[in-house]
N, C-alpha and C. Protein backbone atom coordinates (compact mmCIF):
# COMPACT_ATOMS: atom_id res chain seq x y z
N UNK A 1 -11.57 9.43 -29.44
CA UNK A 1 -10.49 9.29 -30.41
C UNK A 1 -10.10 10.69 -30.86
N UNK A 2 -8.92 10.82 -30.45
CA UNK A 2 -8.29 12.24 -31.31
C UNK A 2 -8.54 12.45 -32.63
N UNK A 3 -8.48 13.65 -33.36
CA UNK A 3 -8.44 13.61 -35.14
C UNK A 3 -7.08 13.13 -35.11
N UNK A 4 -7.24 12.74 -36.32
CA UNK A 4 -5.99 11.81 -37.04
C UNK A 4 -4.71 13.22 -37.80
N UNK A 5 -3.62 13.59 -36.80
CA UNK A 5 -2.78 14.69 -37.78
C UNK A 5 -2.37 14.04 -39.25
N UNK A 6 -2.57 15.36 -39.83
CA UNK A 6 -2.71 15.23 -41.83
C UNK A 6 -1.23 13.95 -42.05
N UNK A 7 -0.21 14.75 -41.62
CA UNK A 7 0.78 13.37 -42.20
C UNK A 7 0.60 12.06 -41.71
N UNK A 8 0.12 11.63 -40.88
CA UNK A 8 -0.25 10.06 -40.52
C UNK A 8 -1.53 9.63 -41.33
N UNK A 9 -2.57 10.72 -41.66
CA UNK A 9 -3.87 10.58 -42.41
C UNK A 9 -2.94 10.05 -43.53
N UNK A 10 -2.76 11.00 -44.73
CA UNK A 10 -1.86 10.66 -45.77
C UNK A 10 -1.26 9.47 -45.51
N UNK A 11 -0.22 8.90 -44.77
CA UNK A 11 0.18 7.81 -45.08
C UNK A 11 -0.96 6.84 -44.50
N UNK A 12 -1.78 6.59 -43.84
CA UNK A 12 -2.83 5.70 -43.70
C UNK A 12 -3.86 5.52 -45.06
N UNK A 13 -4.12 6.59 -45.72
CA UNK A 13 -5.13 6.60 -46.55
C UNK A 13 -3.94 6.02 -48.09
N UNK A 14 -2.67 6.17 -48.25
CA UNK A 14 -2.08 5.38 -48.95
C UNK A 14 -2.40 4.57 -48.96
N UNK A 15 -1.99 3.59 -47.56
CA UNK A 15 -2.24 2.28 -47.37
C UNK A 15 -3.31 1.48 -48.13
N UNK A 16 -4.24 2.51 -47.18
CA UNK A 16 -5.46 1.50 -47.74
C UNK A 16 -5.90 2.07 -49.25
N UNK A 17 -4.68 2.79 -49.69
CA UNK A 17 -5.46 2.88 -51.49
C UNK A 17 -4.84 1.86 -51.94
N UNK A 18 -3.00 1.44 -51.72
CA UNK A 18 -2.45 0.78 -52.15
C UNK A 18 -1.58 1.40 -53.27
N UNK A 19 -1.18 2.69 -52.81
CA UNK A 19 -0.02 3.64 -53.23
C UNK A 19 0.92 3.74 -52.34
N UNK A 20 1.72 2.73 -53.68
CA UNK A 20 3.04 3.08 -52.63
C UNK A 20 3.85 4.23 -53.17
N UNK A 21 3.74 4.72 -53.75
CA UNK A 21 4.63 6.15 -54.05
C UNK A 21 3.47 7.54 -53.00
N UNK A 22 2.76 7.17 -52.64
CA UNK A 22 1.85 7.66 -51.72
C UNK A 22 2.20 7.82 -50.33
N UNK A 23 2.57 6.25 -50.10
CA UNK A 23 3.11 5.63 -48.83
C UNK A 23 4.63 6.33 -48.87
N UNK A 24 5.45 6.20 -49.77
CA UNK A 24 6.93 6.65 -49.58
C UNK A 24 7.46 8.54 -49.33
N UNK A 25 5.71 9.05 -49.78
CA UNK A 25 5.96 10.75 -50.33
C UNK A 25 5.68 10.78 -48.82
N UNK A 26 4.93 10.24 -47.69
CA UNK A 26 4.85 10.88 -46.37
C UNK A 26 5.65 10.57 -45.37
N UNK A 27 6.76 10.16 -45.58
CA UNK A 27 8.05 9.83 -45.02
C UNK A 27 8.95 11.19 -45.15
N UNK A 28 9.83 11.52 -43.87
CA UNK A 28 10.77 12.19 -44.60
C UNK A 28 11.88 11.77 -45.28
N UNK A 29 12.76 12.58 -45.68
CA UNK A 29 14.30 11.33 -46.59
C UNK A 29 14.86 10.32 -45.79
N UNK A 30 14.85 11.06 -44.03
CA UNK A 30 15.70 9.45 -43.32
C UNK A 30 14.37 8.81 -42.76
N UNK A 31 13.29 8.92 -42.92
CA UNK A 31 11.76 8.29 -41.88
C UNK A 31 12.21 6.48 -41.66
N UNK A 32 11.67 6.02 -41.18
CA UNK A 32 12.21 4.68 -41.15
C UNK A 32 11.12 3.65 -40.51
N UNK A 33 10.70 2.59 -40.53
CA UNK A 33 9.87 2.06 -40.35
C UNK A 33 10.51 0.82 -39.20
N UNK A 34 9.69 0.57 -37.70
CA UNK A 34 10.53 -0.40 -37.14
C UNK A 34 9.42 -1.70 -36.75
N UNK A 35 9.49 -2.43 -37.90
CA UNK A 35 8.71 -3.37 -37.28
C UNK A 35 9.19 -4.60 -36.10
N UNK A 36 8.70 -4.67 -34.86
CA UNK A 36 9.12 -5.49 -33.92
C UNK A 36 10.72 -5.29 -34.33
N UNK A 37 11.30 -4.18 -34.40
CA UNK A 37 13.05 -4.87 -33.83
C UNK A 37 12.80 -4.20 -35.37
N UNK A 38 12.69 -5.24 -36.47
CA UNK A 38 13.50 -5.09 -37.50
C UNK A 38 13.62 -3.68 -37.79
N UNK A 39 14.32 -3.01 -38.40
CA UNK A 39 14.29 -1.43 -38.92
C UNK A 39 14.58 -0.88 -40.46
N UNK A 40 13.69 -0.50 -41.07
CA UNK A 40 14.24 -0.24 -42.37
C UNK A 40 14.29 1.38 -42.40
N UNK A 41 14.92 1.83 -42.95
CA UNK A 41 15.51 3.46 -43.26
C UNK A 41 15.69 4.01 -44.39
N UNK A 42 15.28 4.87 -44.62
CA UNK A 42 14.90 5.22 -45.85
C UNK A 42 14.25 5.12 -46.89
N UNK A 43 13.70 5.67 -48.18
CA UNK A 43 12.87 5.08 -49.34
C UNK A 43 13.28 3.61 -49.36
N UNK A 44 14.42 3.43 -50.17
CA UNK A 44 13.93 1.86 -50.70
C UNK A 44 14.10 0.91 -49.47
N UNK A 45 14.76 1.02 -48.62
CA UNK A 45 14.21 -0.07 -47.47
C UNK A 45 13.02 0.30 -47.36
N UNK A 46 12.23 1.02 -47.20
CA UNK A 46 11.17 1.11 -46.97
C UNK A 46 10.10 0.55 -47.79
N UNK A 47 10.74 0.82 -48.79
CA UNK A 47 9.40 0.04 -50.03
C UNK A 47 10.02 -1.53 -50.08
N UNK A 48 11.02 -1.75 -50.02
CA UNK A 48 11.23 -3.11 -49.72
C UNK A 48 10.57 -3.72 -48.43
N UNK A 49 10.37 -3.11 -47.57
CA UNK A 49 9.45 -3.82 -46.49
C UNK A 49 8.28 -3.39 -46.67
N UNK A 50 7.57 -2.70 -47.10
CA UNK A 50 6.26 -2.58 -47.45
C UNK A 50 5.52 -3.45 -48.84
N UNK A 51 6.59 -4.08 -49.99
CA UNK A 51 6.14 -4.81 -50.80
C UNK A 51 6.07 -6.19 -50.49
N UNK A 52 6.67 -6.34 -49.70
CA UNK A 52 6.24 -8.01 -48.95
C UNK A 52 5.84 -7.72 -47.88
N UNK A 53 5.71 -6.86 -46.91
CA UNK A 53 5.04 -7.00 -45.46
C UNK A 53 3.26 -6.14 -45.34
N UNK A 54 3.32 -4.98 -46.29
CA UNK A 54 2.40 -4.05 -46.16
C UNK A 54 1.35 -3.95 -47.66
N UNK A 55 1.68 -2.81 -48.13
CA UNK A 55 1.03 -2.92 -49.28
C UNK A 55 0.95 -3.70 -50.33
N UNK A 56 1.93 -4.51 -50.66
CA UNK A 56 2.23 -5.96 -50.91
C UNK A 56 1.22 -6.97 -50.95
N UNK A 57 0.94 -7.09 -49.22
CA UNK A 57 -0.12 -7.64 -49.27
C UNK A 57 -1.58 -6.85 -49.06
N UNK A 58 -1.37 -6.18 -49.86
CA UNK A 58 -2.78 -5.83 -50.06
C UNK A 58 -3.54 -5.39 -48.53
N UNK A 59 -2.90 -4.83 -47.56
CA UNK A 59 -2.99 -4.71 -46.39
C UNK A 59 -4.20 -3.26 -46.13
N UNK A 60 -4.82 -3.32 -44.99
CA UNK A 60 -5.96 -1.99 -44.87
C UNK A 60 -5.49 -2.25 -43.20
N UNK A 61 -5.65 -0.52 -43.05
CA UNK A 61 -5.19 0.04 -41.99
C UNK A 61 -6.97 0.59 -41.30
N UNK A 62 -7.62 0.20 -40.69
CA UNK A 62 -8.70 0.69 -39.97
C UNK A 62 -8.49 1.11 -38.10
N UNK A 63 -8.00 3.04 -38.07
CA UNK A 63 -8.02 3.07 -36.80
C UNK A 63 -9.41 2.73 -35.74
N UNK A 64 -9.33 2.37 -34.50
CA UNK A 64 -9.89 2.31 -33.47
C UNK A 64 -9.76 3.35 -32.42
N UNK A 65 -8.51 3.27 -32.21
CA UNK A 65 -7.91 4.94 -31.31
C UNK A 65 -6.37 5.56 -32.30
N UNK A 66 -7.08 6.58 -31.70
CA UNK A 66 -5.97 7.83 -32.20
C UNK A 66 -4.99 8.50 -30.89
N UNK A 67 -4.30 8.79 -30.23
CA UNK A 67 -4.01 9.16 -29.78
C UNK A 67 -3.00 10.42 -29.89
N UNK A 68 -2.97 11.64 -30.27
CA UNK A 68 -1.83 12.39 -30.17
C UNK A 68 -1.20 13.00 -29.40
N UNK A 69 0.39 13.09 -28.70
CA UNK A 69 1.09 13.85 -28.38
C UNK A 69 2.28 14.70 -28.44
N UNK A 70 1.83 15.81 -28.89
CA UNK A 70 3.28 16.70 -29.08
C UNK A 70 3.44 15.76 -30.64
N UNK A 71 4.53 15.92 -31.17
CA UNK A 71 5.34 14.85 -31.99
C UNK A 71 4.95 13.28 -32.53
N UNK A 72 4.63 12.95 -31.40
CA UNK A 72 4.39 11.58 -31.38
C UNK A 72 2.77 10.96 -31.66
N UNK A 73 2.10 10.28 -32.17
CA UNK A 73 1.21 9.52 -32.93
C UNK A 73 0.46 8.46 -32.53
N UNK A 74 0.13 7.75 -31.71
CA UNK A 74 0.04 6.56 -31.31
C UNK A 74 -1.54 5.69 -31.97
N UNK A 75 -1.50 4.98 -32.80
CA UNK A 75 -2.75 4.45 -33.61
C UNK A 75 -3.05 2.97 -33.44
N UNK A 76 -4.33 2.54 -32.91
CA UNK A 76 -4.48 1.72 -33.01
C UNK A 76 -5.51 1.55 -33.91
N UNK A 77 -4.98 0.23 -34.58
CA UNK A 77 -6.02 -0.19 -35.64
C UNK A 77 -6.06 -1.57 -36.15
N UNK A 78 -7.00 -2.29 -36.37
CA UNK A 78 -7.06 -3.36 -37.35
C UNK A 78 -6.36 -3.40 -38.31
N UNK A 79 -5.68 -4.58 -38.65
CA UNK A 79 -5.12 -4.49 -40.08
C UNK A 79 -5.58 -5.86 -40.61
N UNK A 80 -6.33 -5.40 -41.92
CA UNK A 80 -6.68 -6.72 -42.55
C UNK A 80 -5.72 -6.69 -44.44
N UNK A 81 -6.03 -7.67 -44.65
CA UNK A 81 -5.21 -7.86 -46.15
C UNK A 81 -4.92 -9.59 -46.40
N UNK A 82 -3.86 -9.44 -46.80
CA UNK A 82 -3.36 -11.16 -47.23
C UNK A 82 -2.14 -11.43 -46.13
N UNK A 83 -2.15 -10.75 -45.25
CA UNK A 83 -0.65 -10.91 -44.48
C UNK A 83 -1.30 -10.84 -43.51
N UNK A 84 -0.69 -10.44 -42.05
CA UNK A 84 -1.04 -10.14 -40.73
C UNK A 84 -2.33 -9.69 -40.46
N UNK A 85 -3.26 -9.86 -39.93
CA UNK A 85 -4.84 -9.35 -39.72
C UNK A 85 -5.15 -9.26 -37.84
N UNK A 86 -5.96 -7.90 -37.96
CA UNK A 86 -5.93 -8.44 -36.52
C UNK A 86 -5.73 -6.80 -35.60
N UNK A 87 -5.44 -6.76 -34.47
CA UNK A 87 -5.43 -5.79 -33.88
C UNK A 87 -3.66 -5.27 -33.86
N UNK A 88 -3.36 -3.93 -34.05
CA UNK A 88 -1.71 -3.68 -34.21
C UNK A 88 -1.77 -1.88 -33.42
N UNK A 89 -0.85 -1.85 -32.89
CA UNK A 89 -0.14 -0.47 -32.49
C UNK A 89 0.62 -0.13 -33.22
N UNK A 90 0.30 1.77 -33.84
CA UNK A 90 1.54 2.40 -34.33
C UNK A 90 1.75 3.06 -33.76
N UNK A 91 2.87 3.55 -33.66
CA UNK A 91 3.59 4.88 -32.72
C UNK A 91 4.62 5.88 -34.22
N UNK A 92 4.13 6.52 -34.37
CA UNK A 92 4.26 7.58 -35.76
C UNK A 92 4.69 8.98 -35.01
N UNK A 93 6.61 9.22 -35.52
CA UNK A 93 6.81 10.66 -35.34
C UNK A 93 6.51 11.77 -36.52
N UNK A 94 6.63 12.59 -36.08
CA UNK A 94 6.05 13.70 -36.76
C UNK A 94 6.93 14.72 -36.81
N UNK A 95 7.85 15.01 -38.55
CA UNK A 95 8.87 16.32 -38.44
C UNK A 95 8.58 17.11 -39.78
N UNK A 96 8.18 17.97 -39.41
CA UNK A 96 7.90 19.11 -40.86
C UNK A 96 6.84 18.17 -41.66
N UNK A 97 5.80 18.35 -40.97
CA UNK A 97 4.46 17.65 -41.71
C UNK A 97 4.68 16.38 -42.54
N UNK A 98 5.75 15.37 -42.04
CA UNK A 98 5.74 14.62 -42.68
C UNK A 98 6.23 13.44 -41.23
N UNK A 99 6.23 11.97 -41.79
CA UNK A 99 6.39 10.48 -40.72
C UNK A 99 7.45 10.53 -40.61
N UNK A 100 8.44 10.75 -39.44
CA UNK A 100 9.82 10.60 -39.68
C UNK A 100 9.95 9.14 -39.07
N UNK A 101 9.19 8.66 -38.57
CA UNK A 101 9.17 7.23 -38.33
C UNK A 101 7.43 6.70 -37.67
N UNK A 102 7.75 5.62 -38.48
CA UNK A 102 6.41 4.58 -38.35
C UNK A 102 7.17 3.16 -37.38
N UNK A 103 6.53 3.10 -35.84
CA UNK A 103 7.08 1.80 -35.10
C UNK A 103 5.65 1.08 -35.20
N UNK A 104 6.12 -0.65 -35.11
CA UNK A 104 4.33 -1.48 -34.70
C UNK A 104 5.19 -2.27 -33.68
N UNK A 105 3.69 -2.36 -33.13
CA UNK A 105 4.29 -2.91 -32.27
C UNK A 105 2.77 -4.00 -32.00
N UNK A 106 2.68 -5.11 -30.89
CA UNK A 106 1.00 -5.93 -31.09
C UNK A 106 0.11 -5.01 -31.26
């Protein structure tokens, strides 16, 4: 497993504190989140899909693999909480030390 680069750490270790002003500071202004298809962009889409889909439910992010290349992020991890549980792929870009986008994918 690769080390985990600092801006994907930060927004993972949000997660599982359950800060979402945590979760929103490691985004950049346009970062955008694409779950299966759907896409939200920007802060408050973003916290709008994270208060019912993510931290909301009380959700924990536990990686398994890390993968980094160049830019790009690729994490697999368990996610347990009150919502979705189970095994999930992220694919996380990376611009000026911060997520310019978070994709899941199974």
């Amino acid at each position: 497993m690769s080390e985990t680069p600092a801006p994907v750490q930060r927004l993972l270790d949000a997660v599982n504190a359950g800060d979402t002003s945590a979760f929103l500071a490691a985004f950049t202004d346009d970062g955008y989140v694409d779950d299966w298809g759907r896409v939200f962009t920007g802060g408050d889409a973003i916290k709008g899909w994270s208060d019912s889909e993510l931290i909301g439910k009380q959700a924990t992010l536990a990686p398994t693999t890390v993968t980094a290349d160049g830019d790009s992020v690729t994490v697999i991890a368990t996610v347990g909480g009150n919502g979705f549980n189970g095994p999930s792929t992220f694919t996380f870009g990376i611009r000026e030390d911060r997520v310019s986008g978070m994709t899941i994918r199974e």
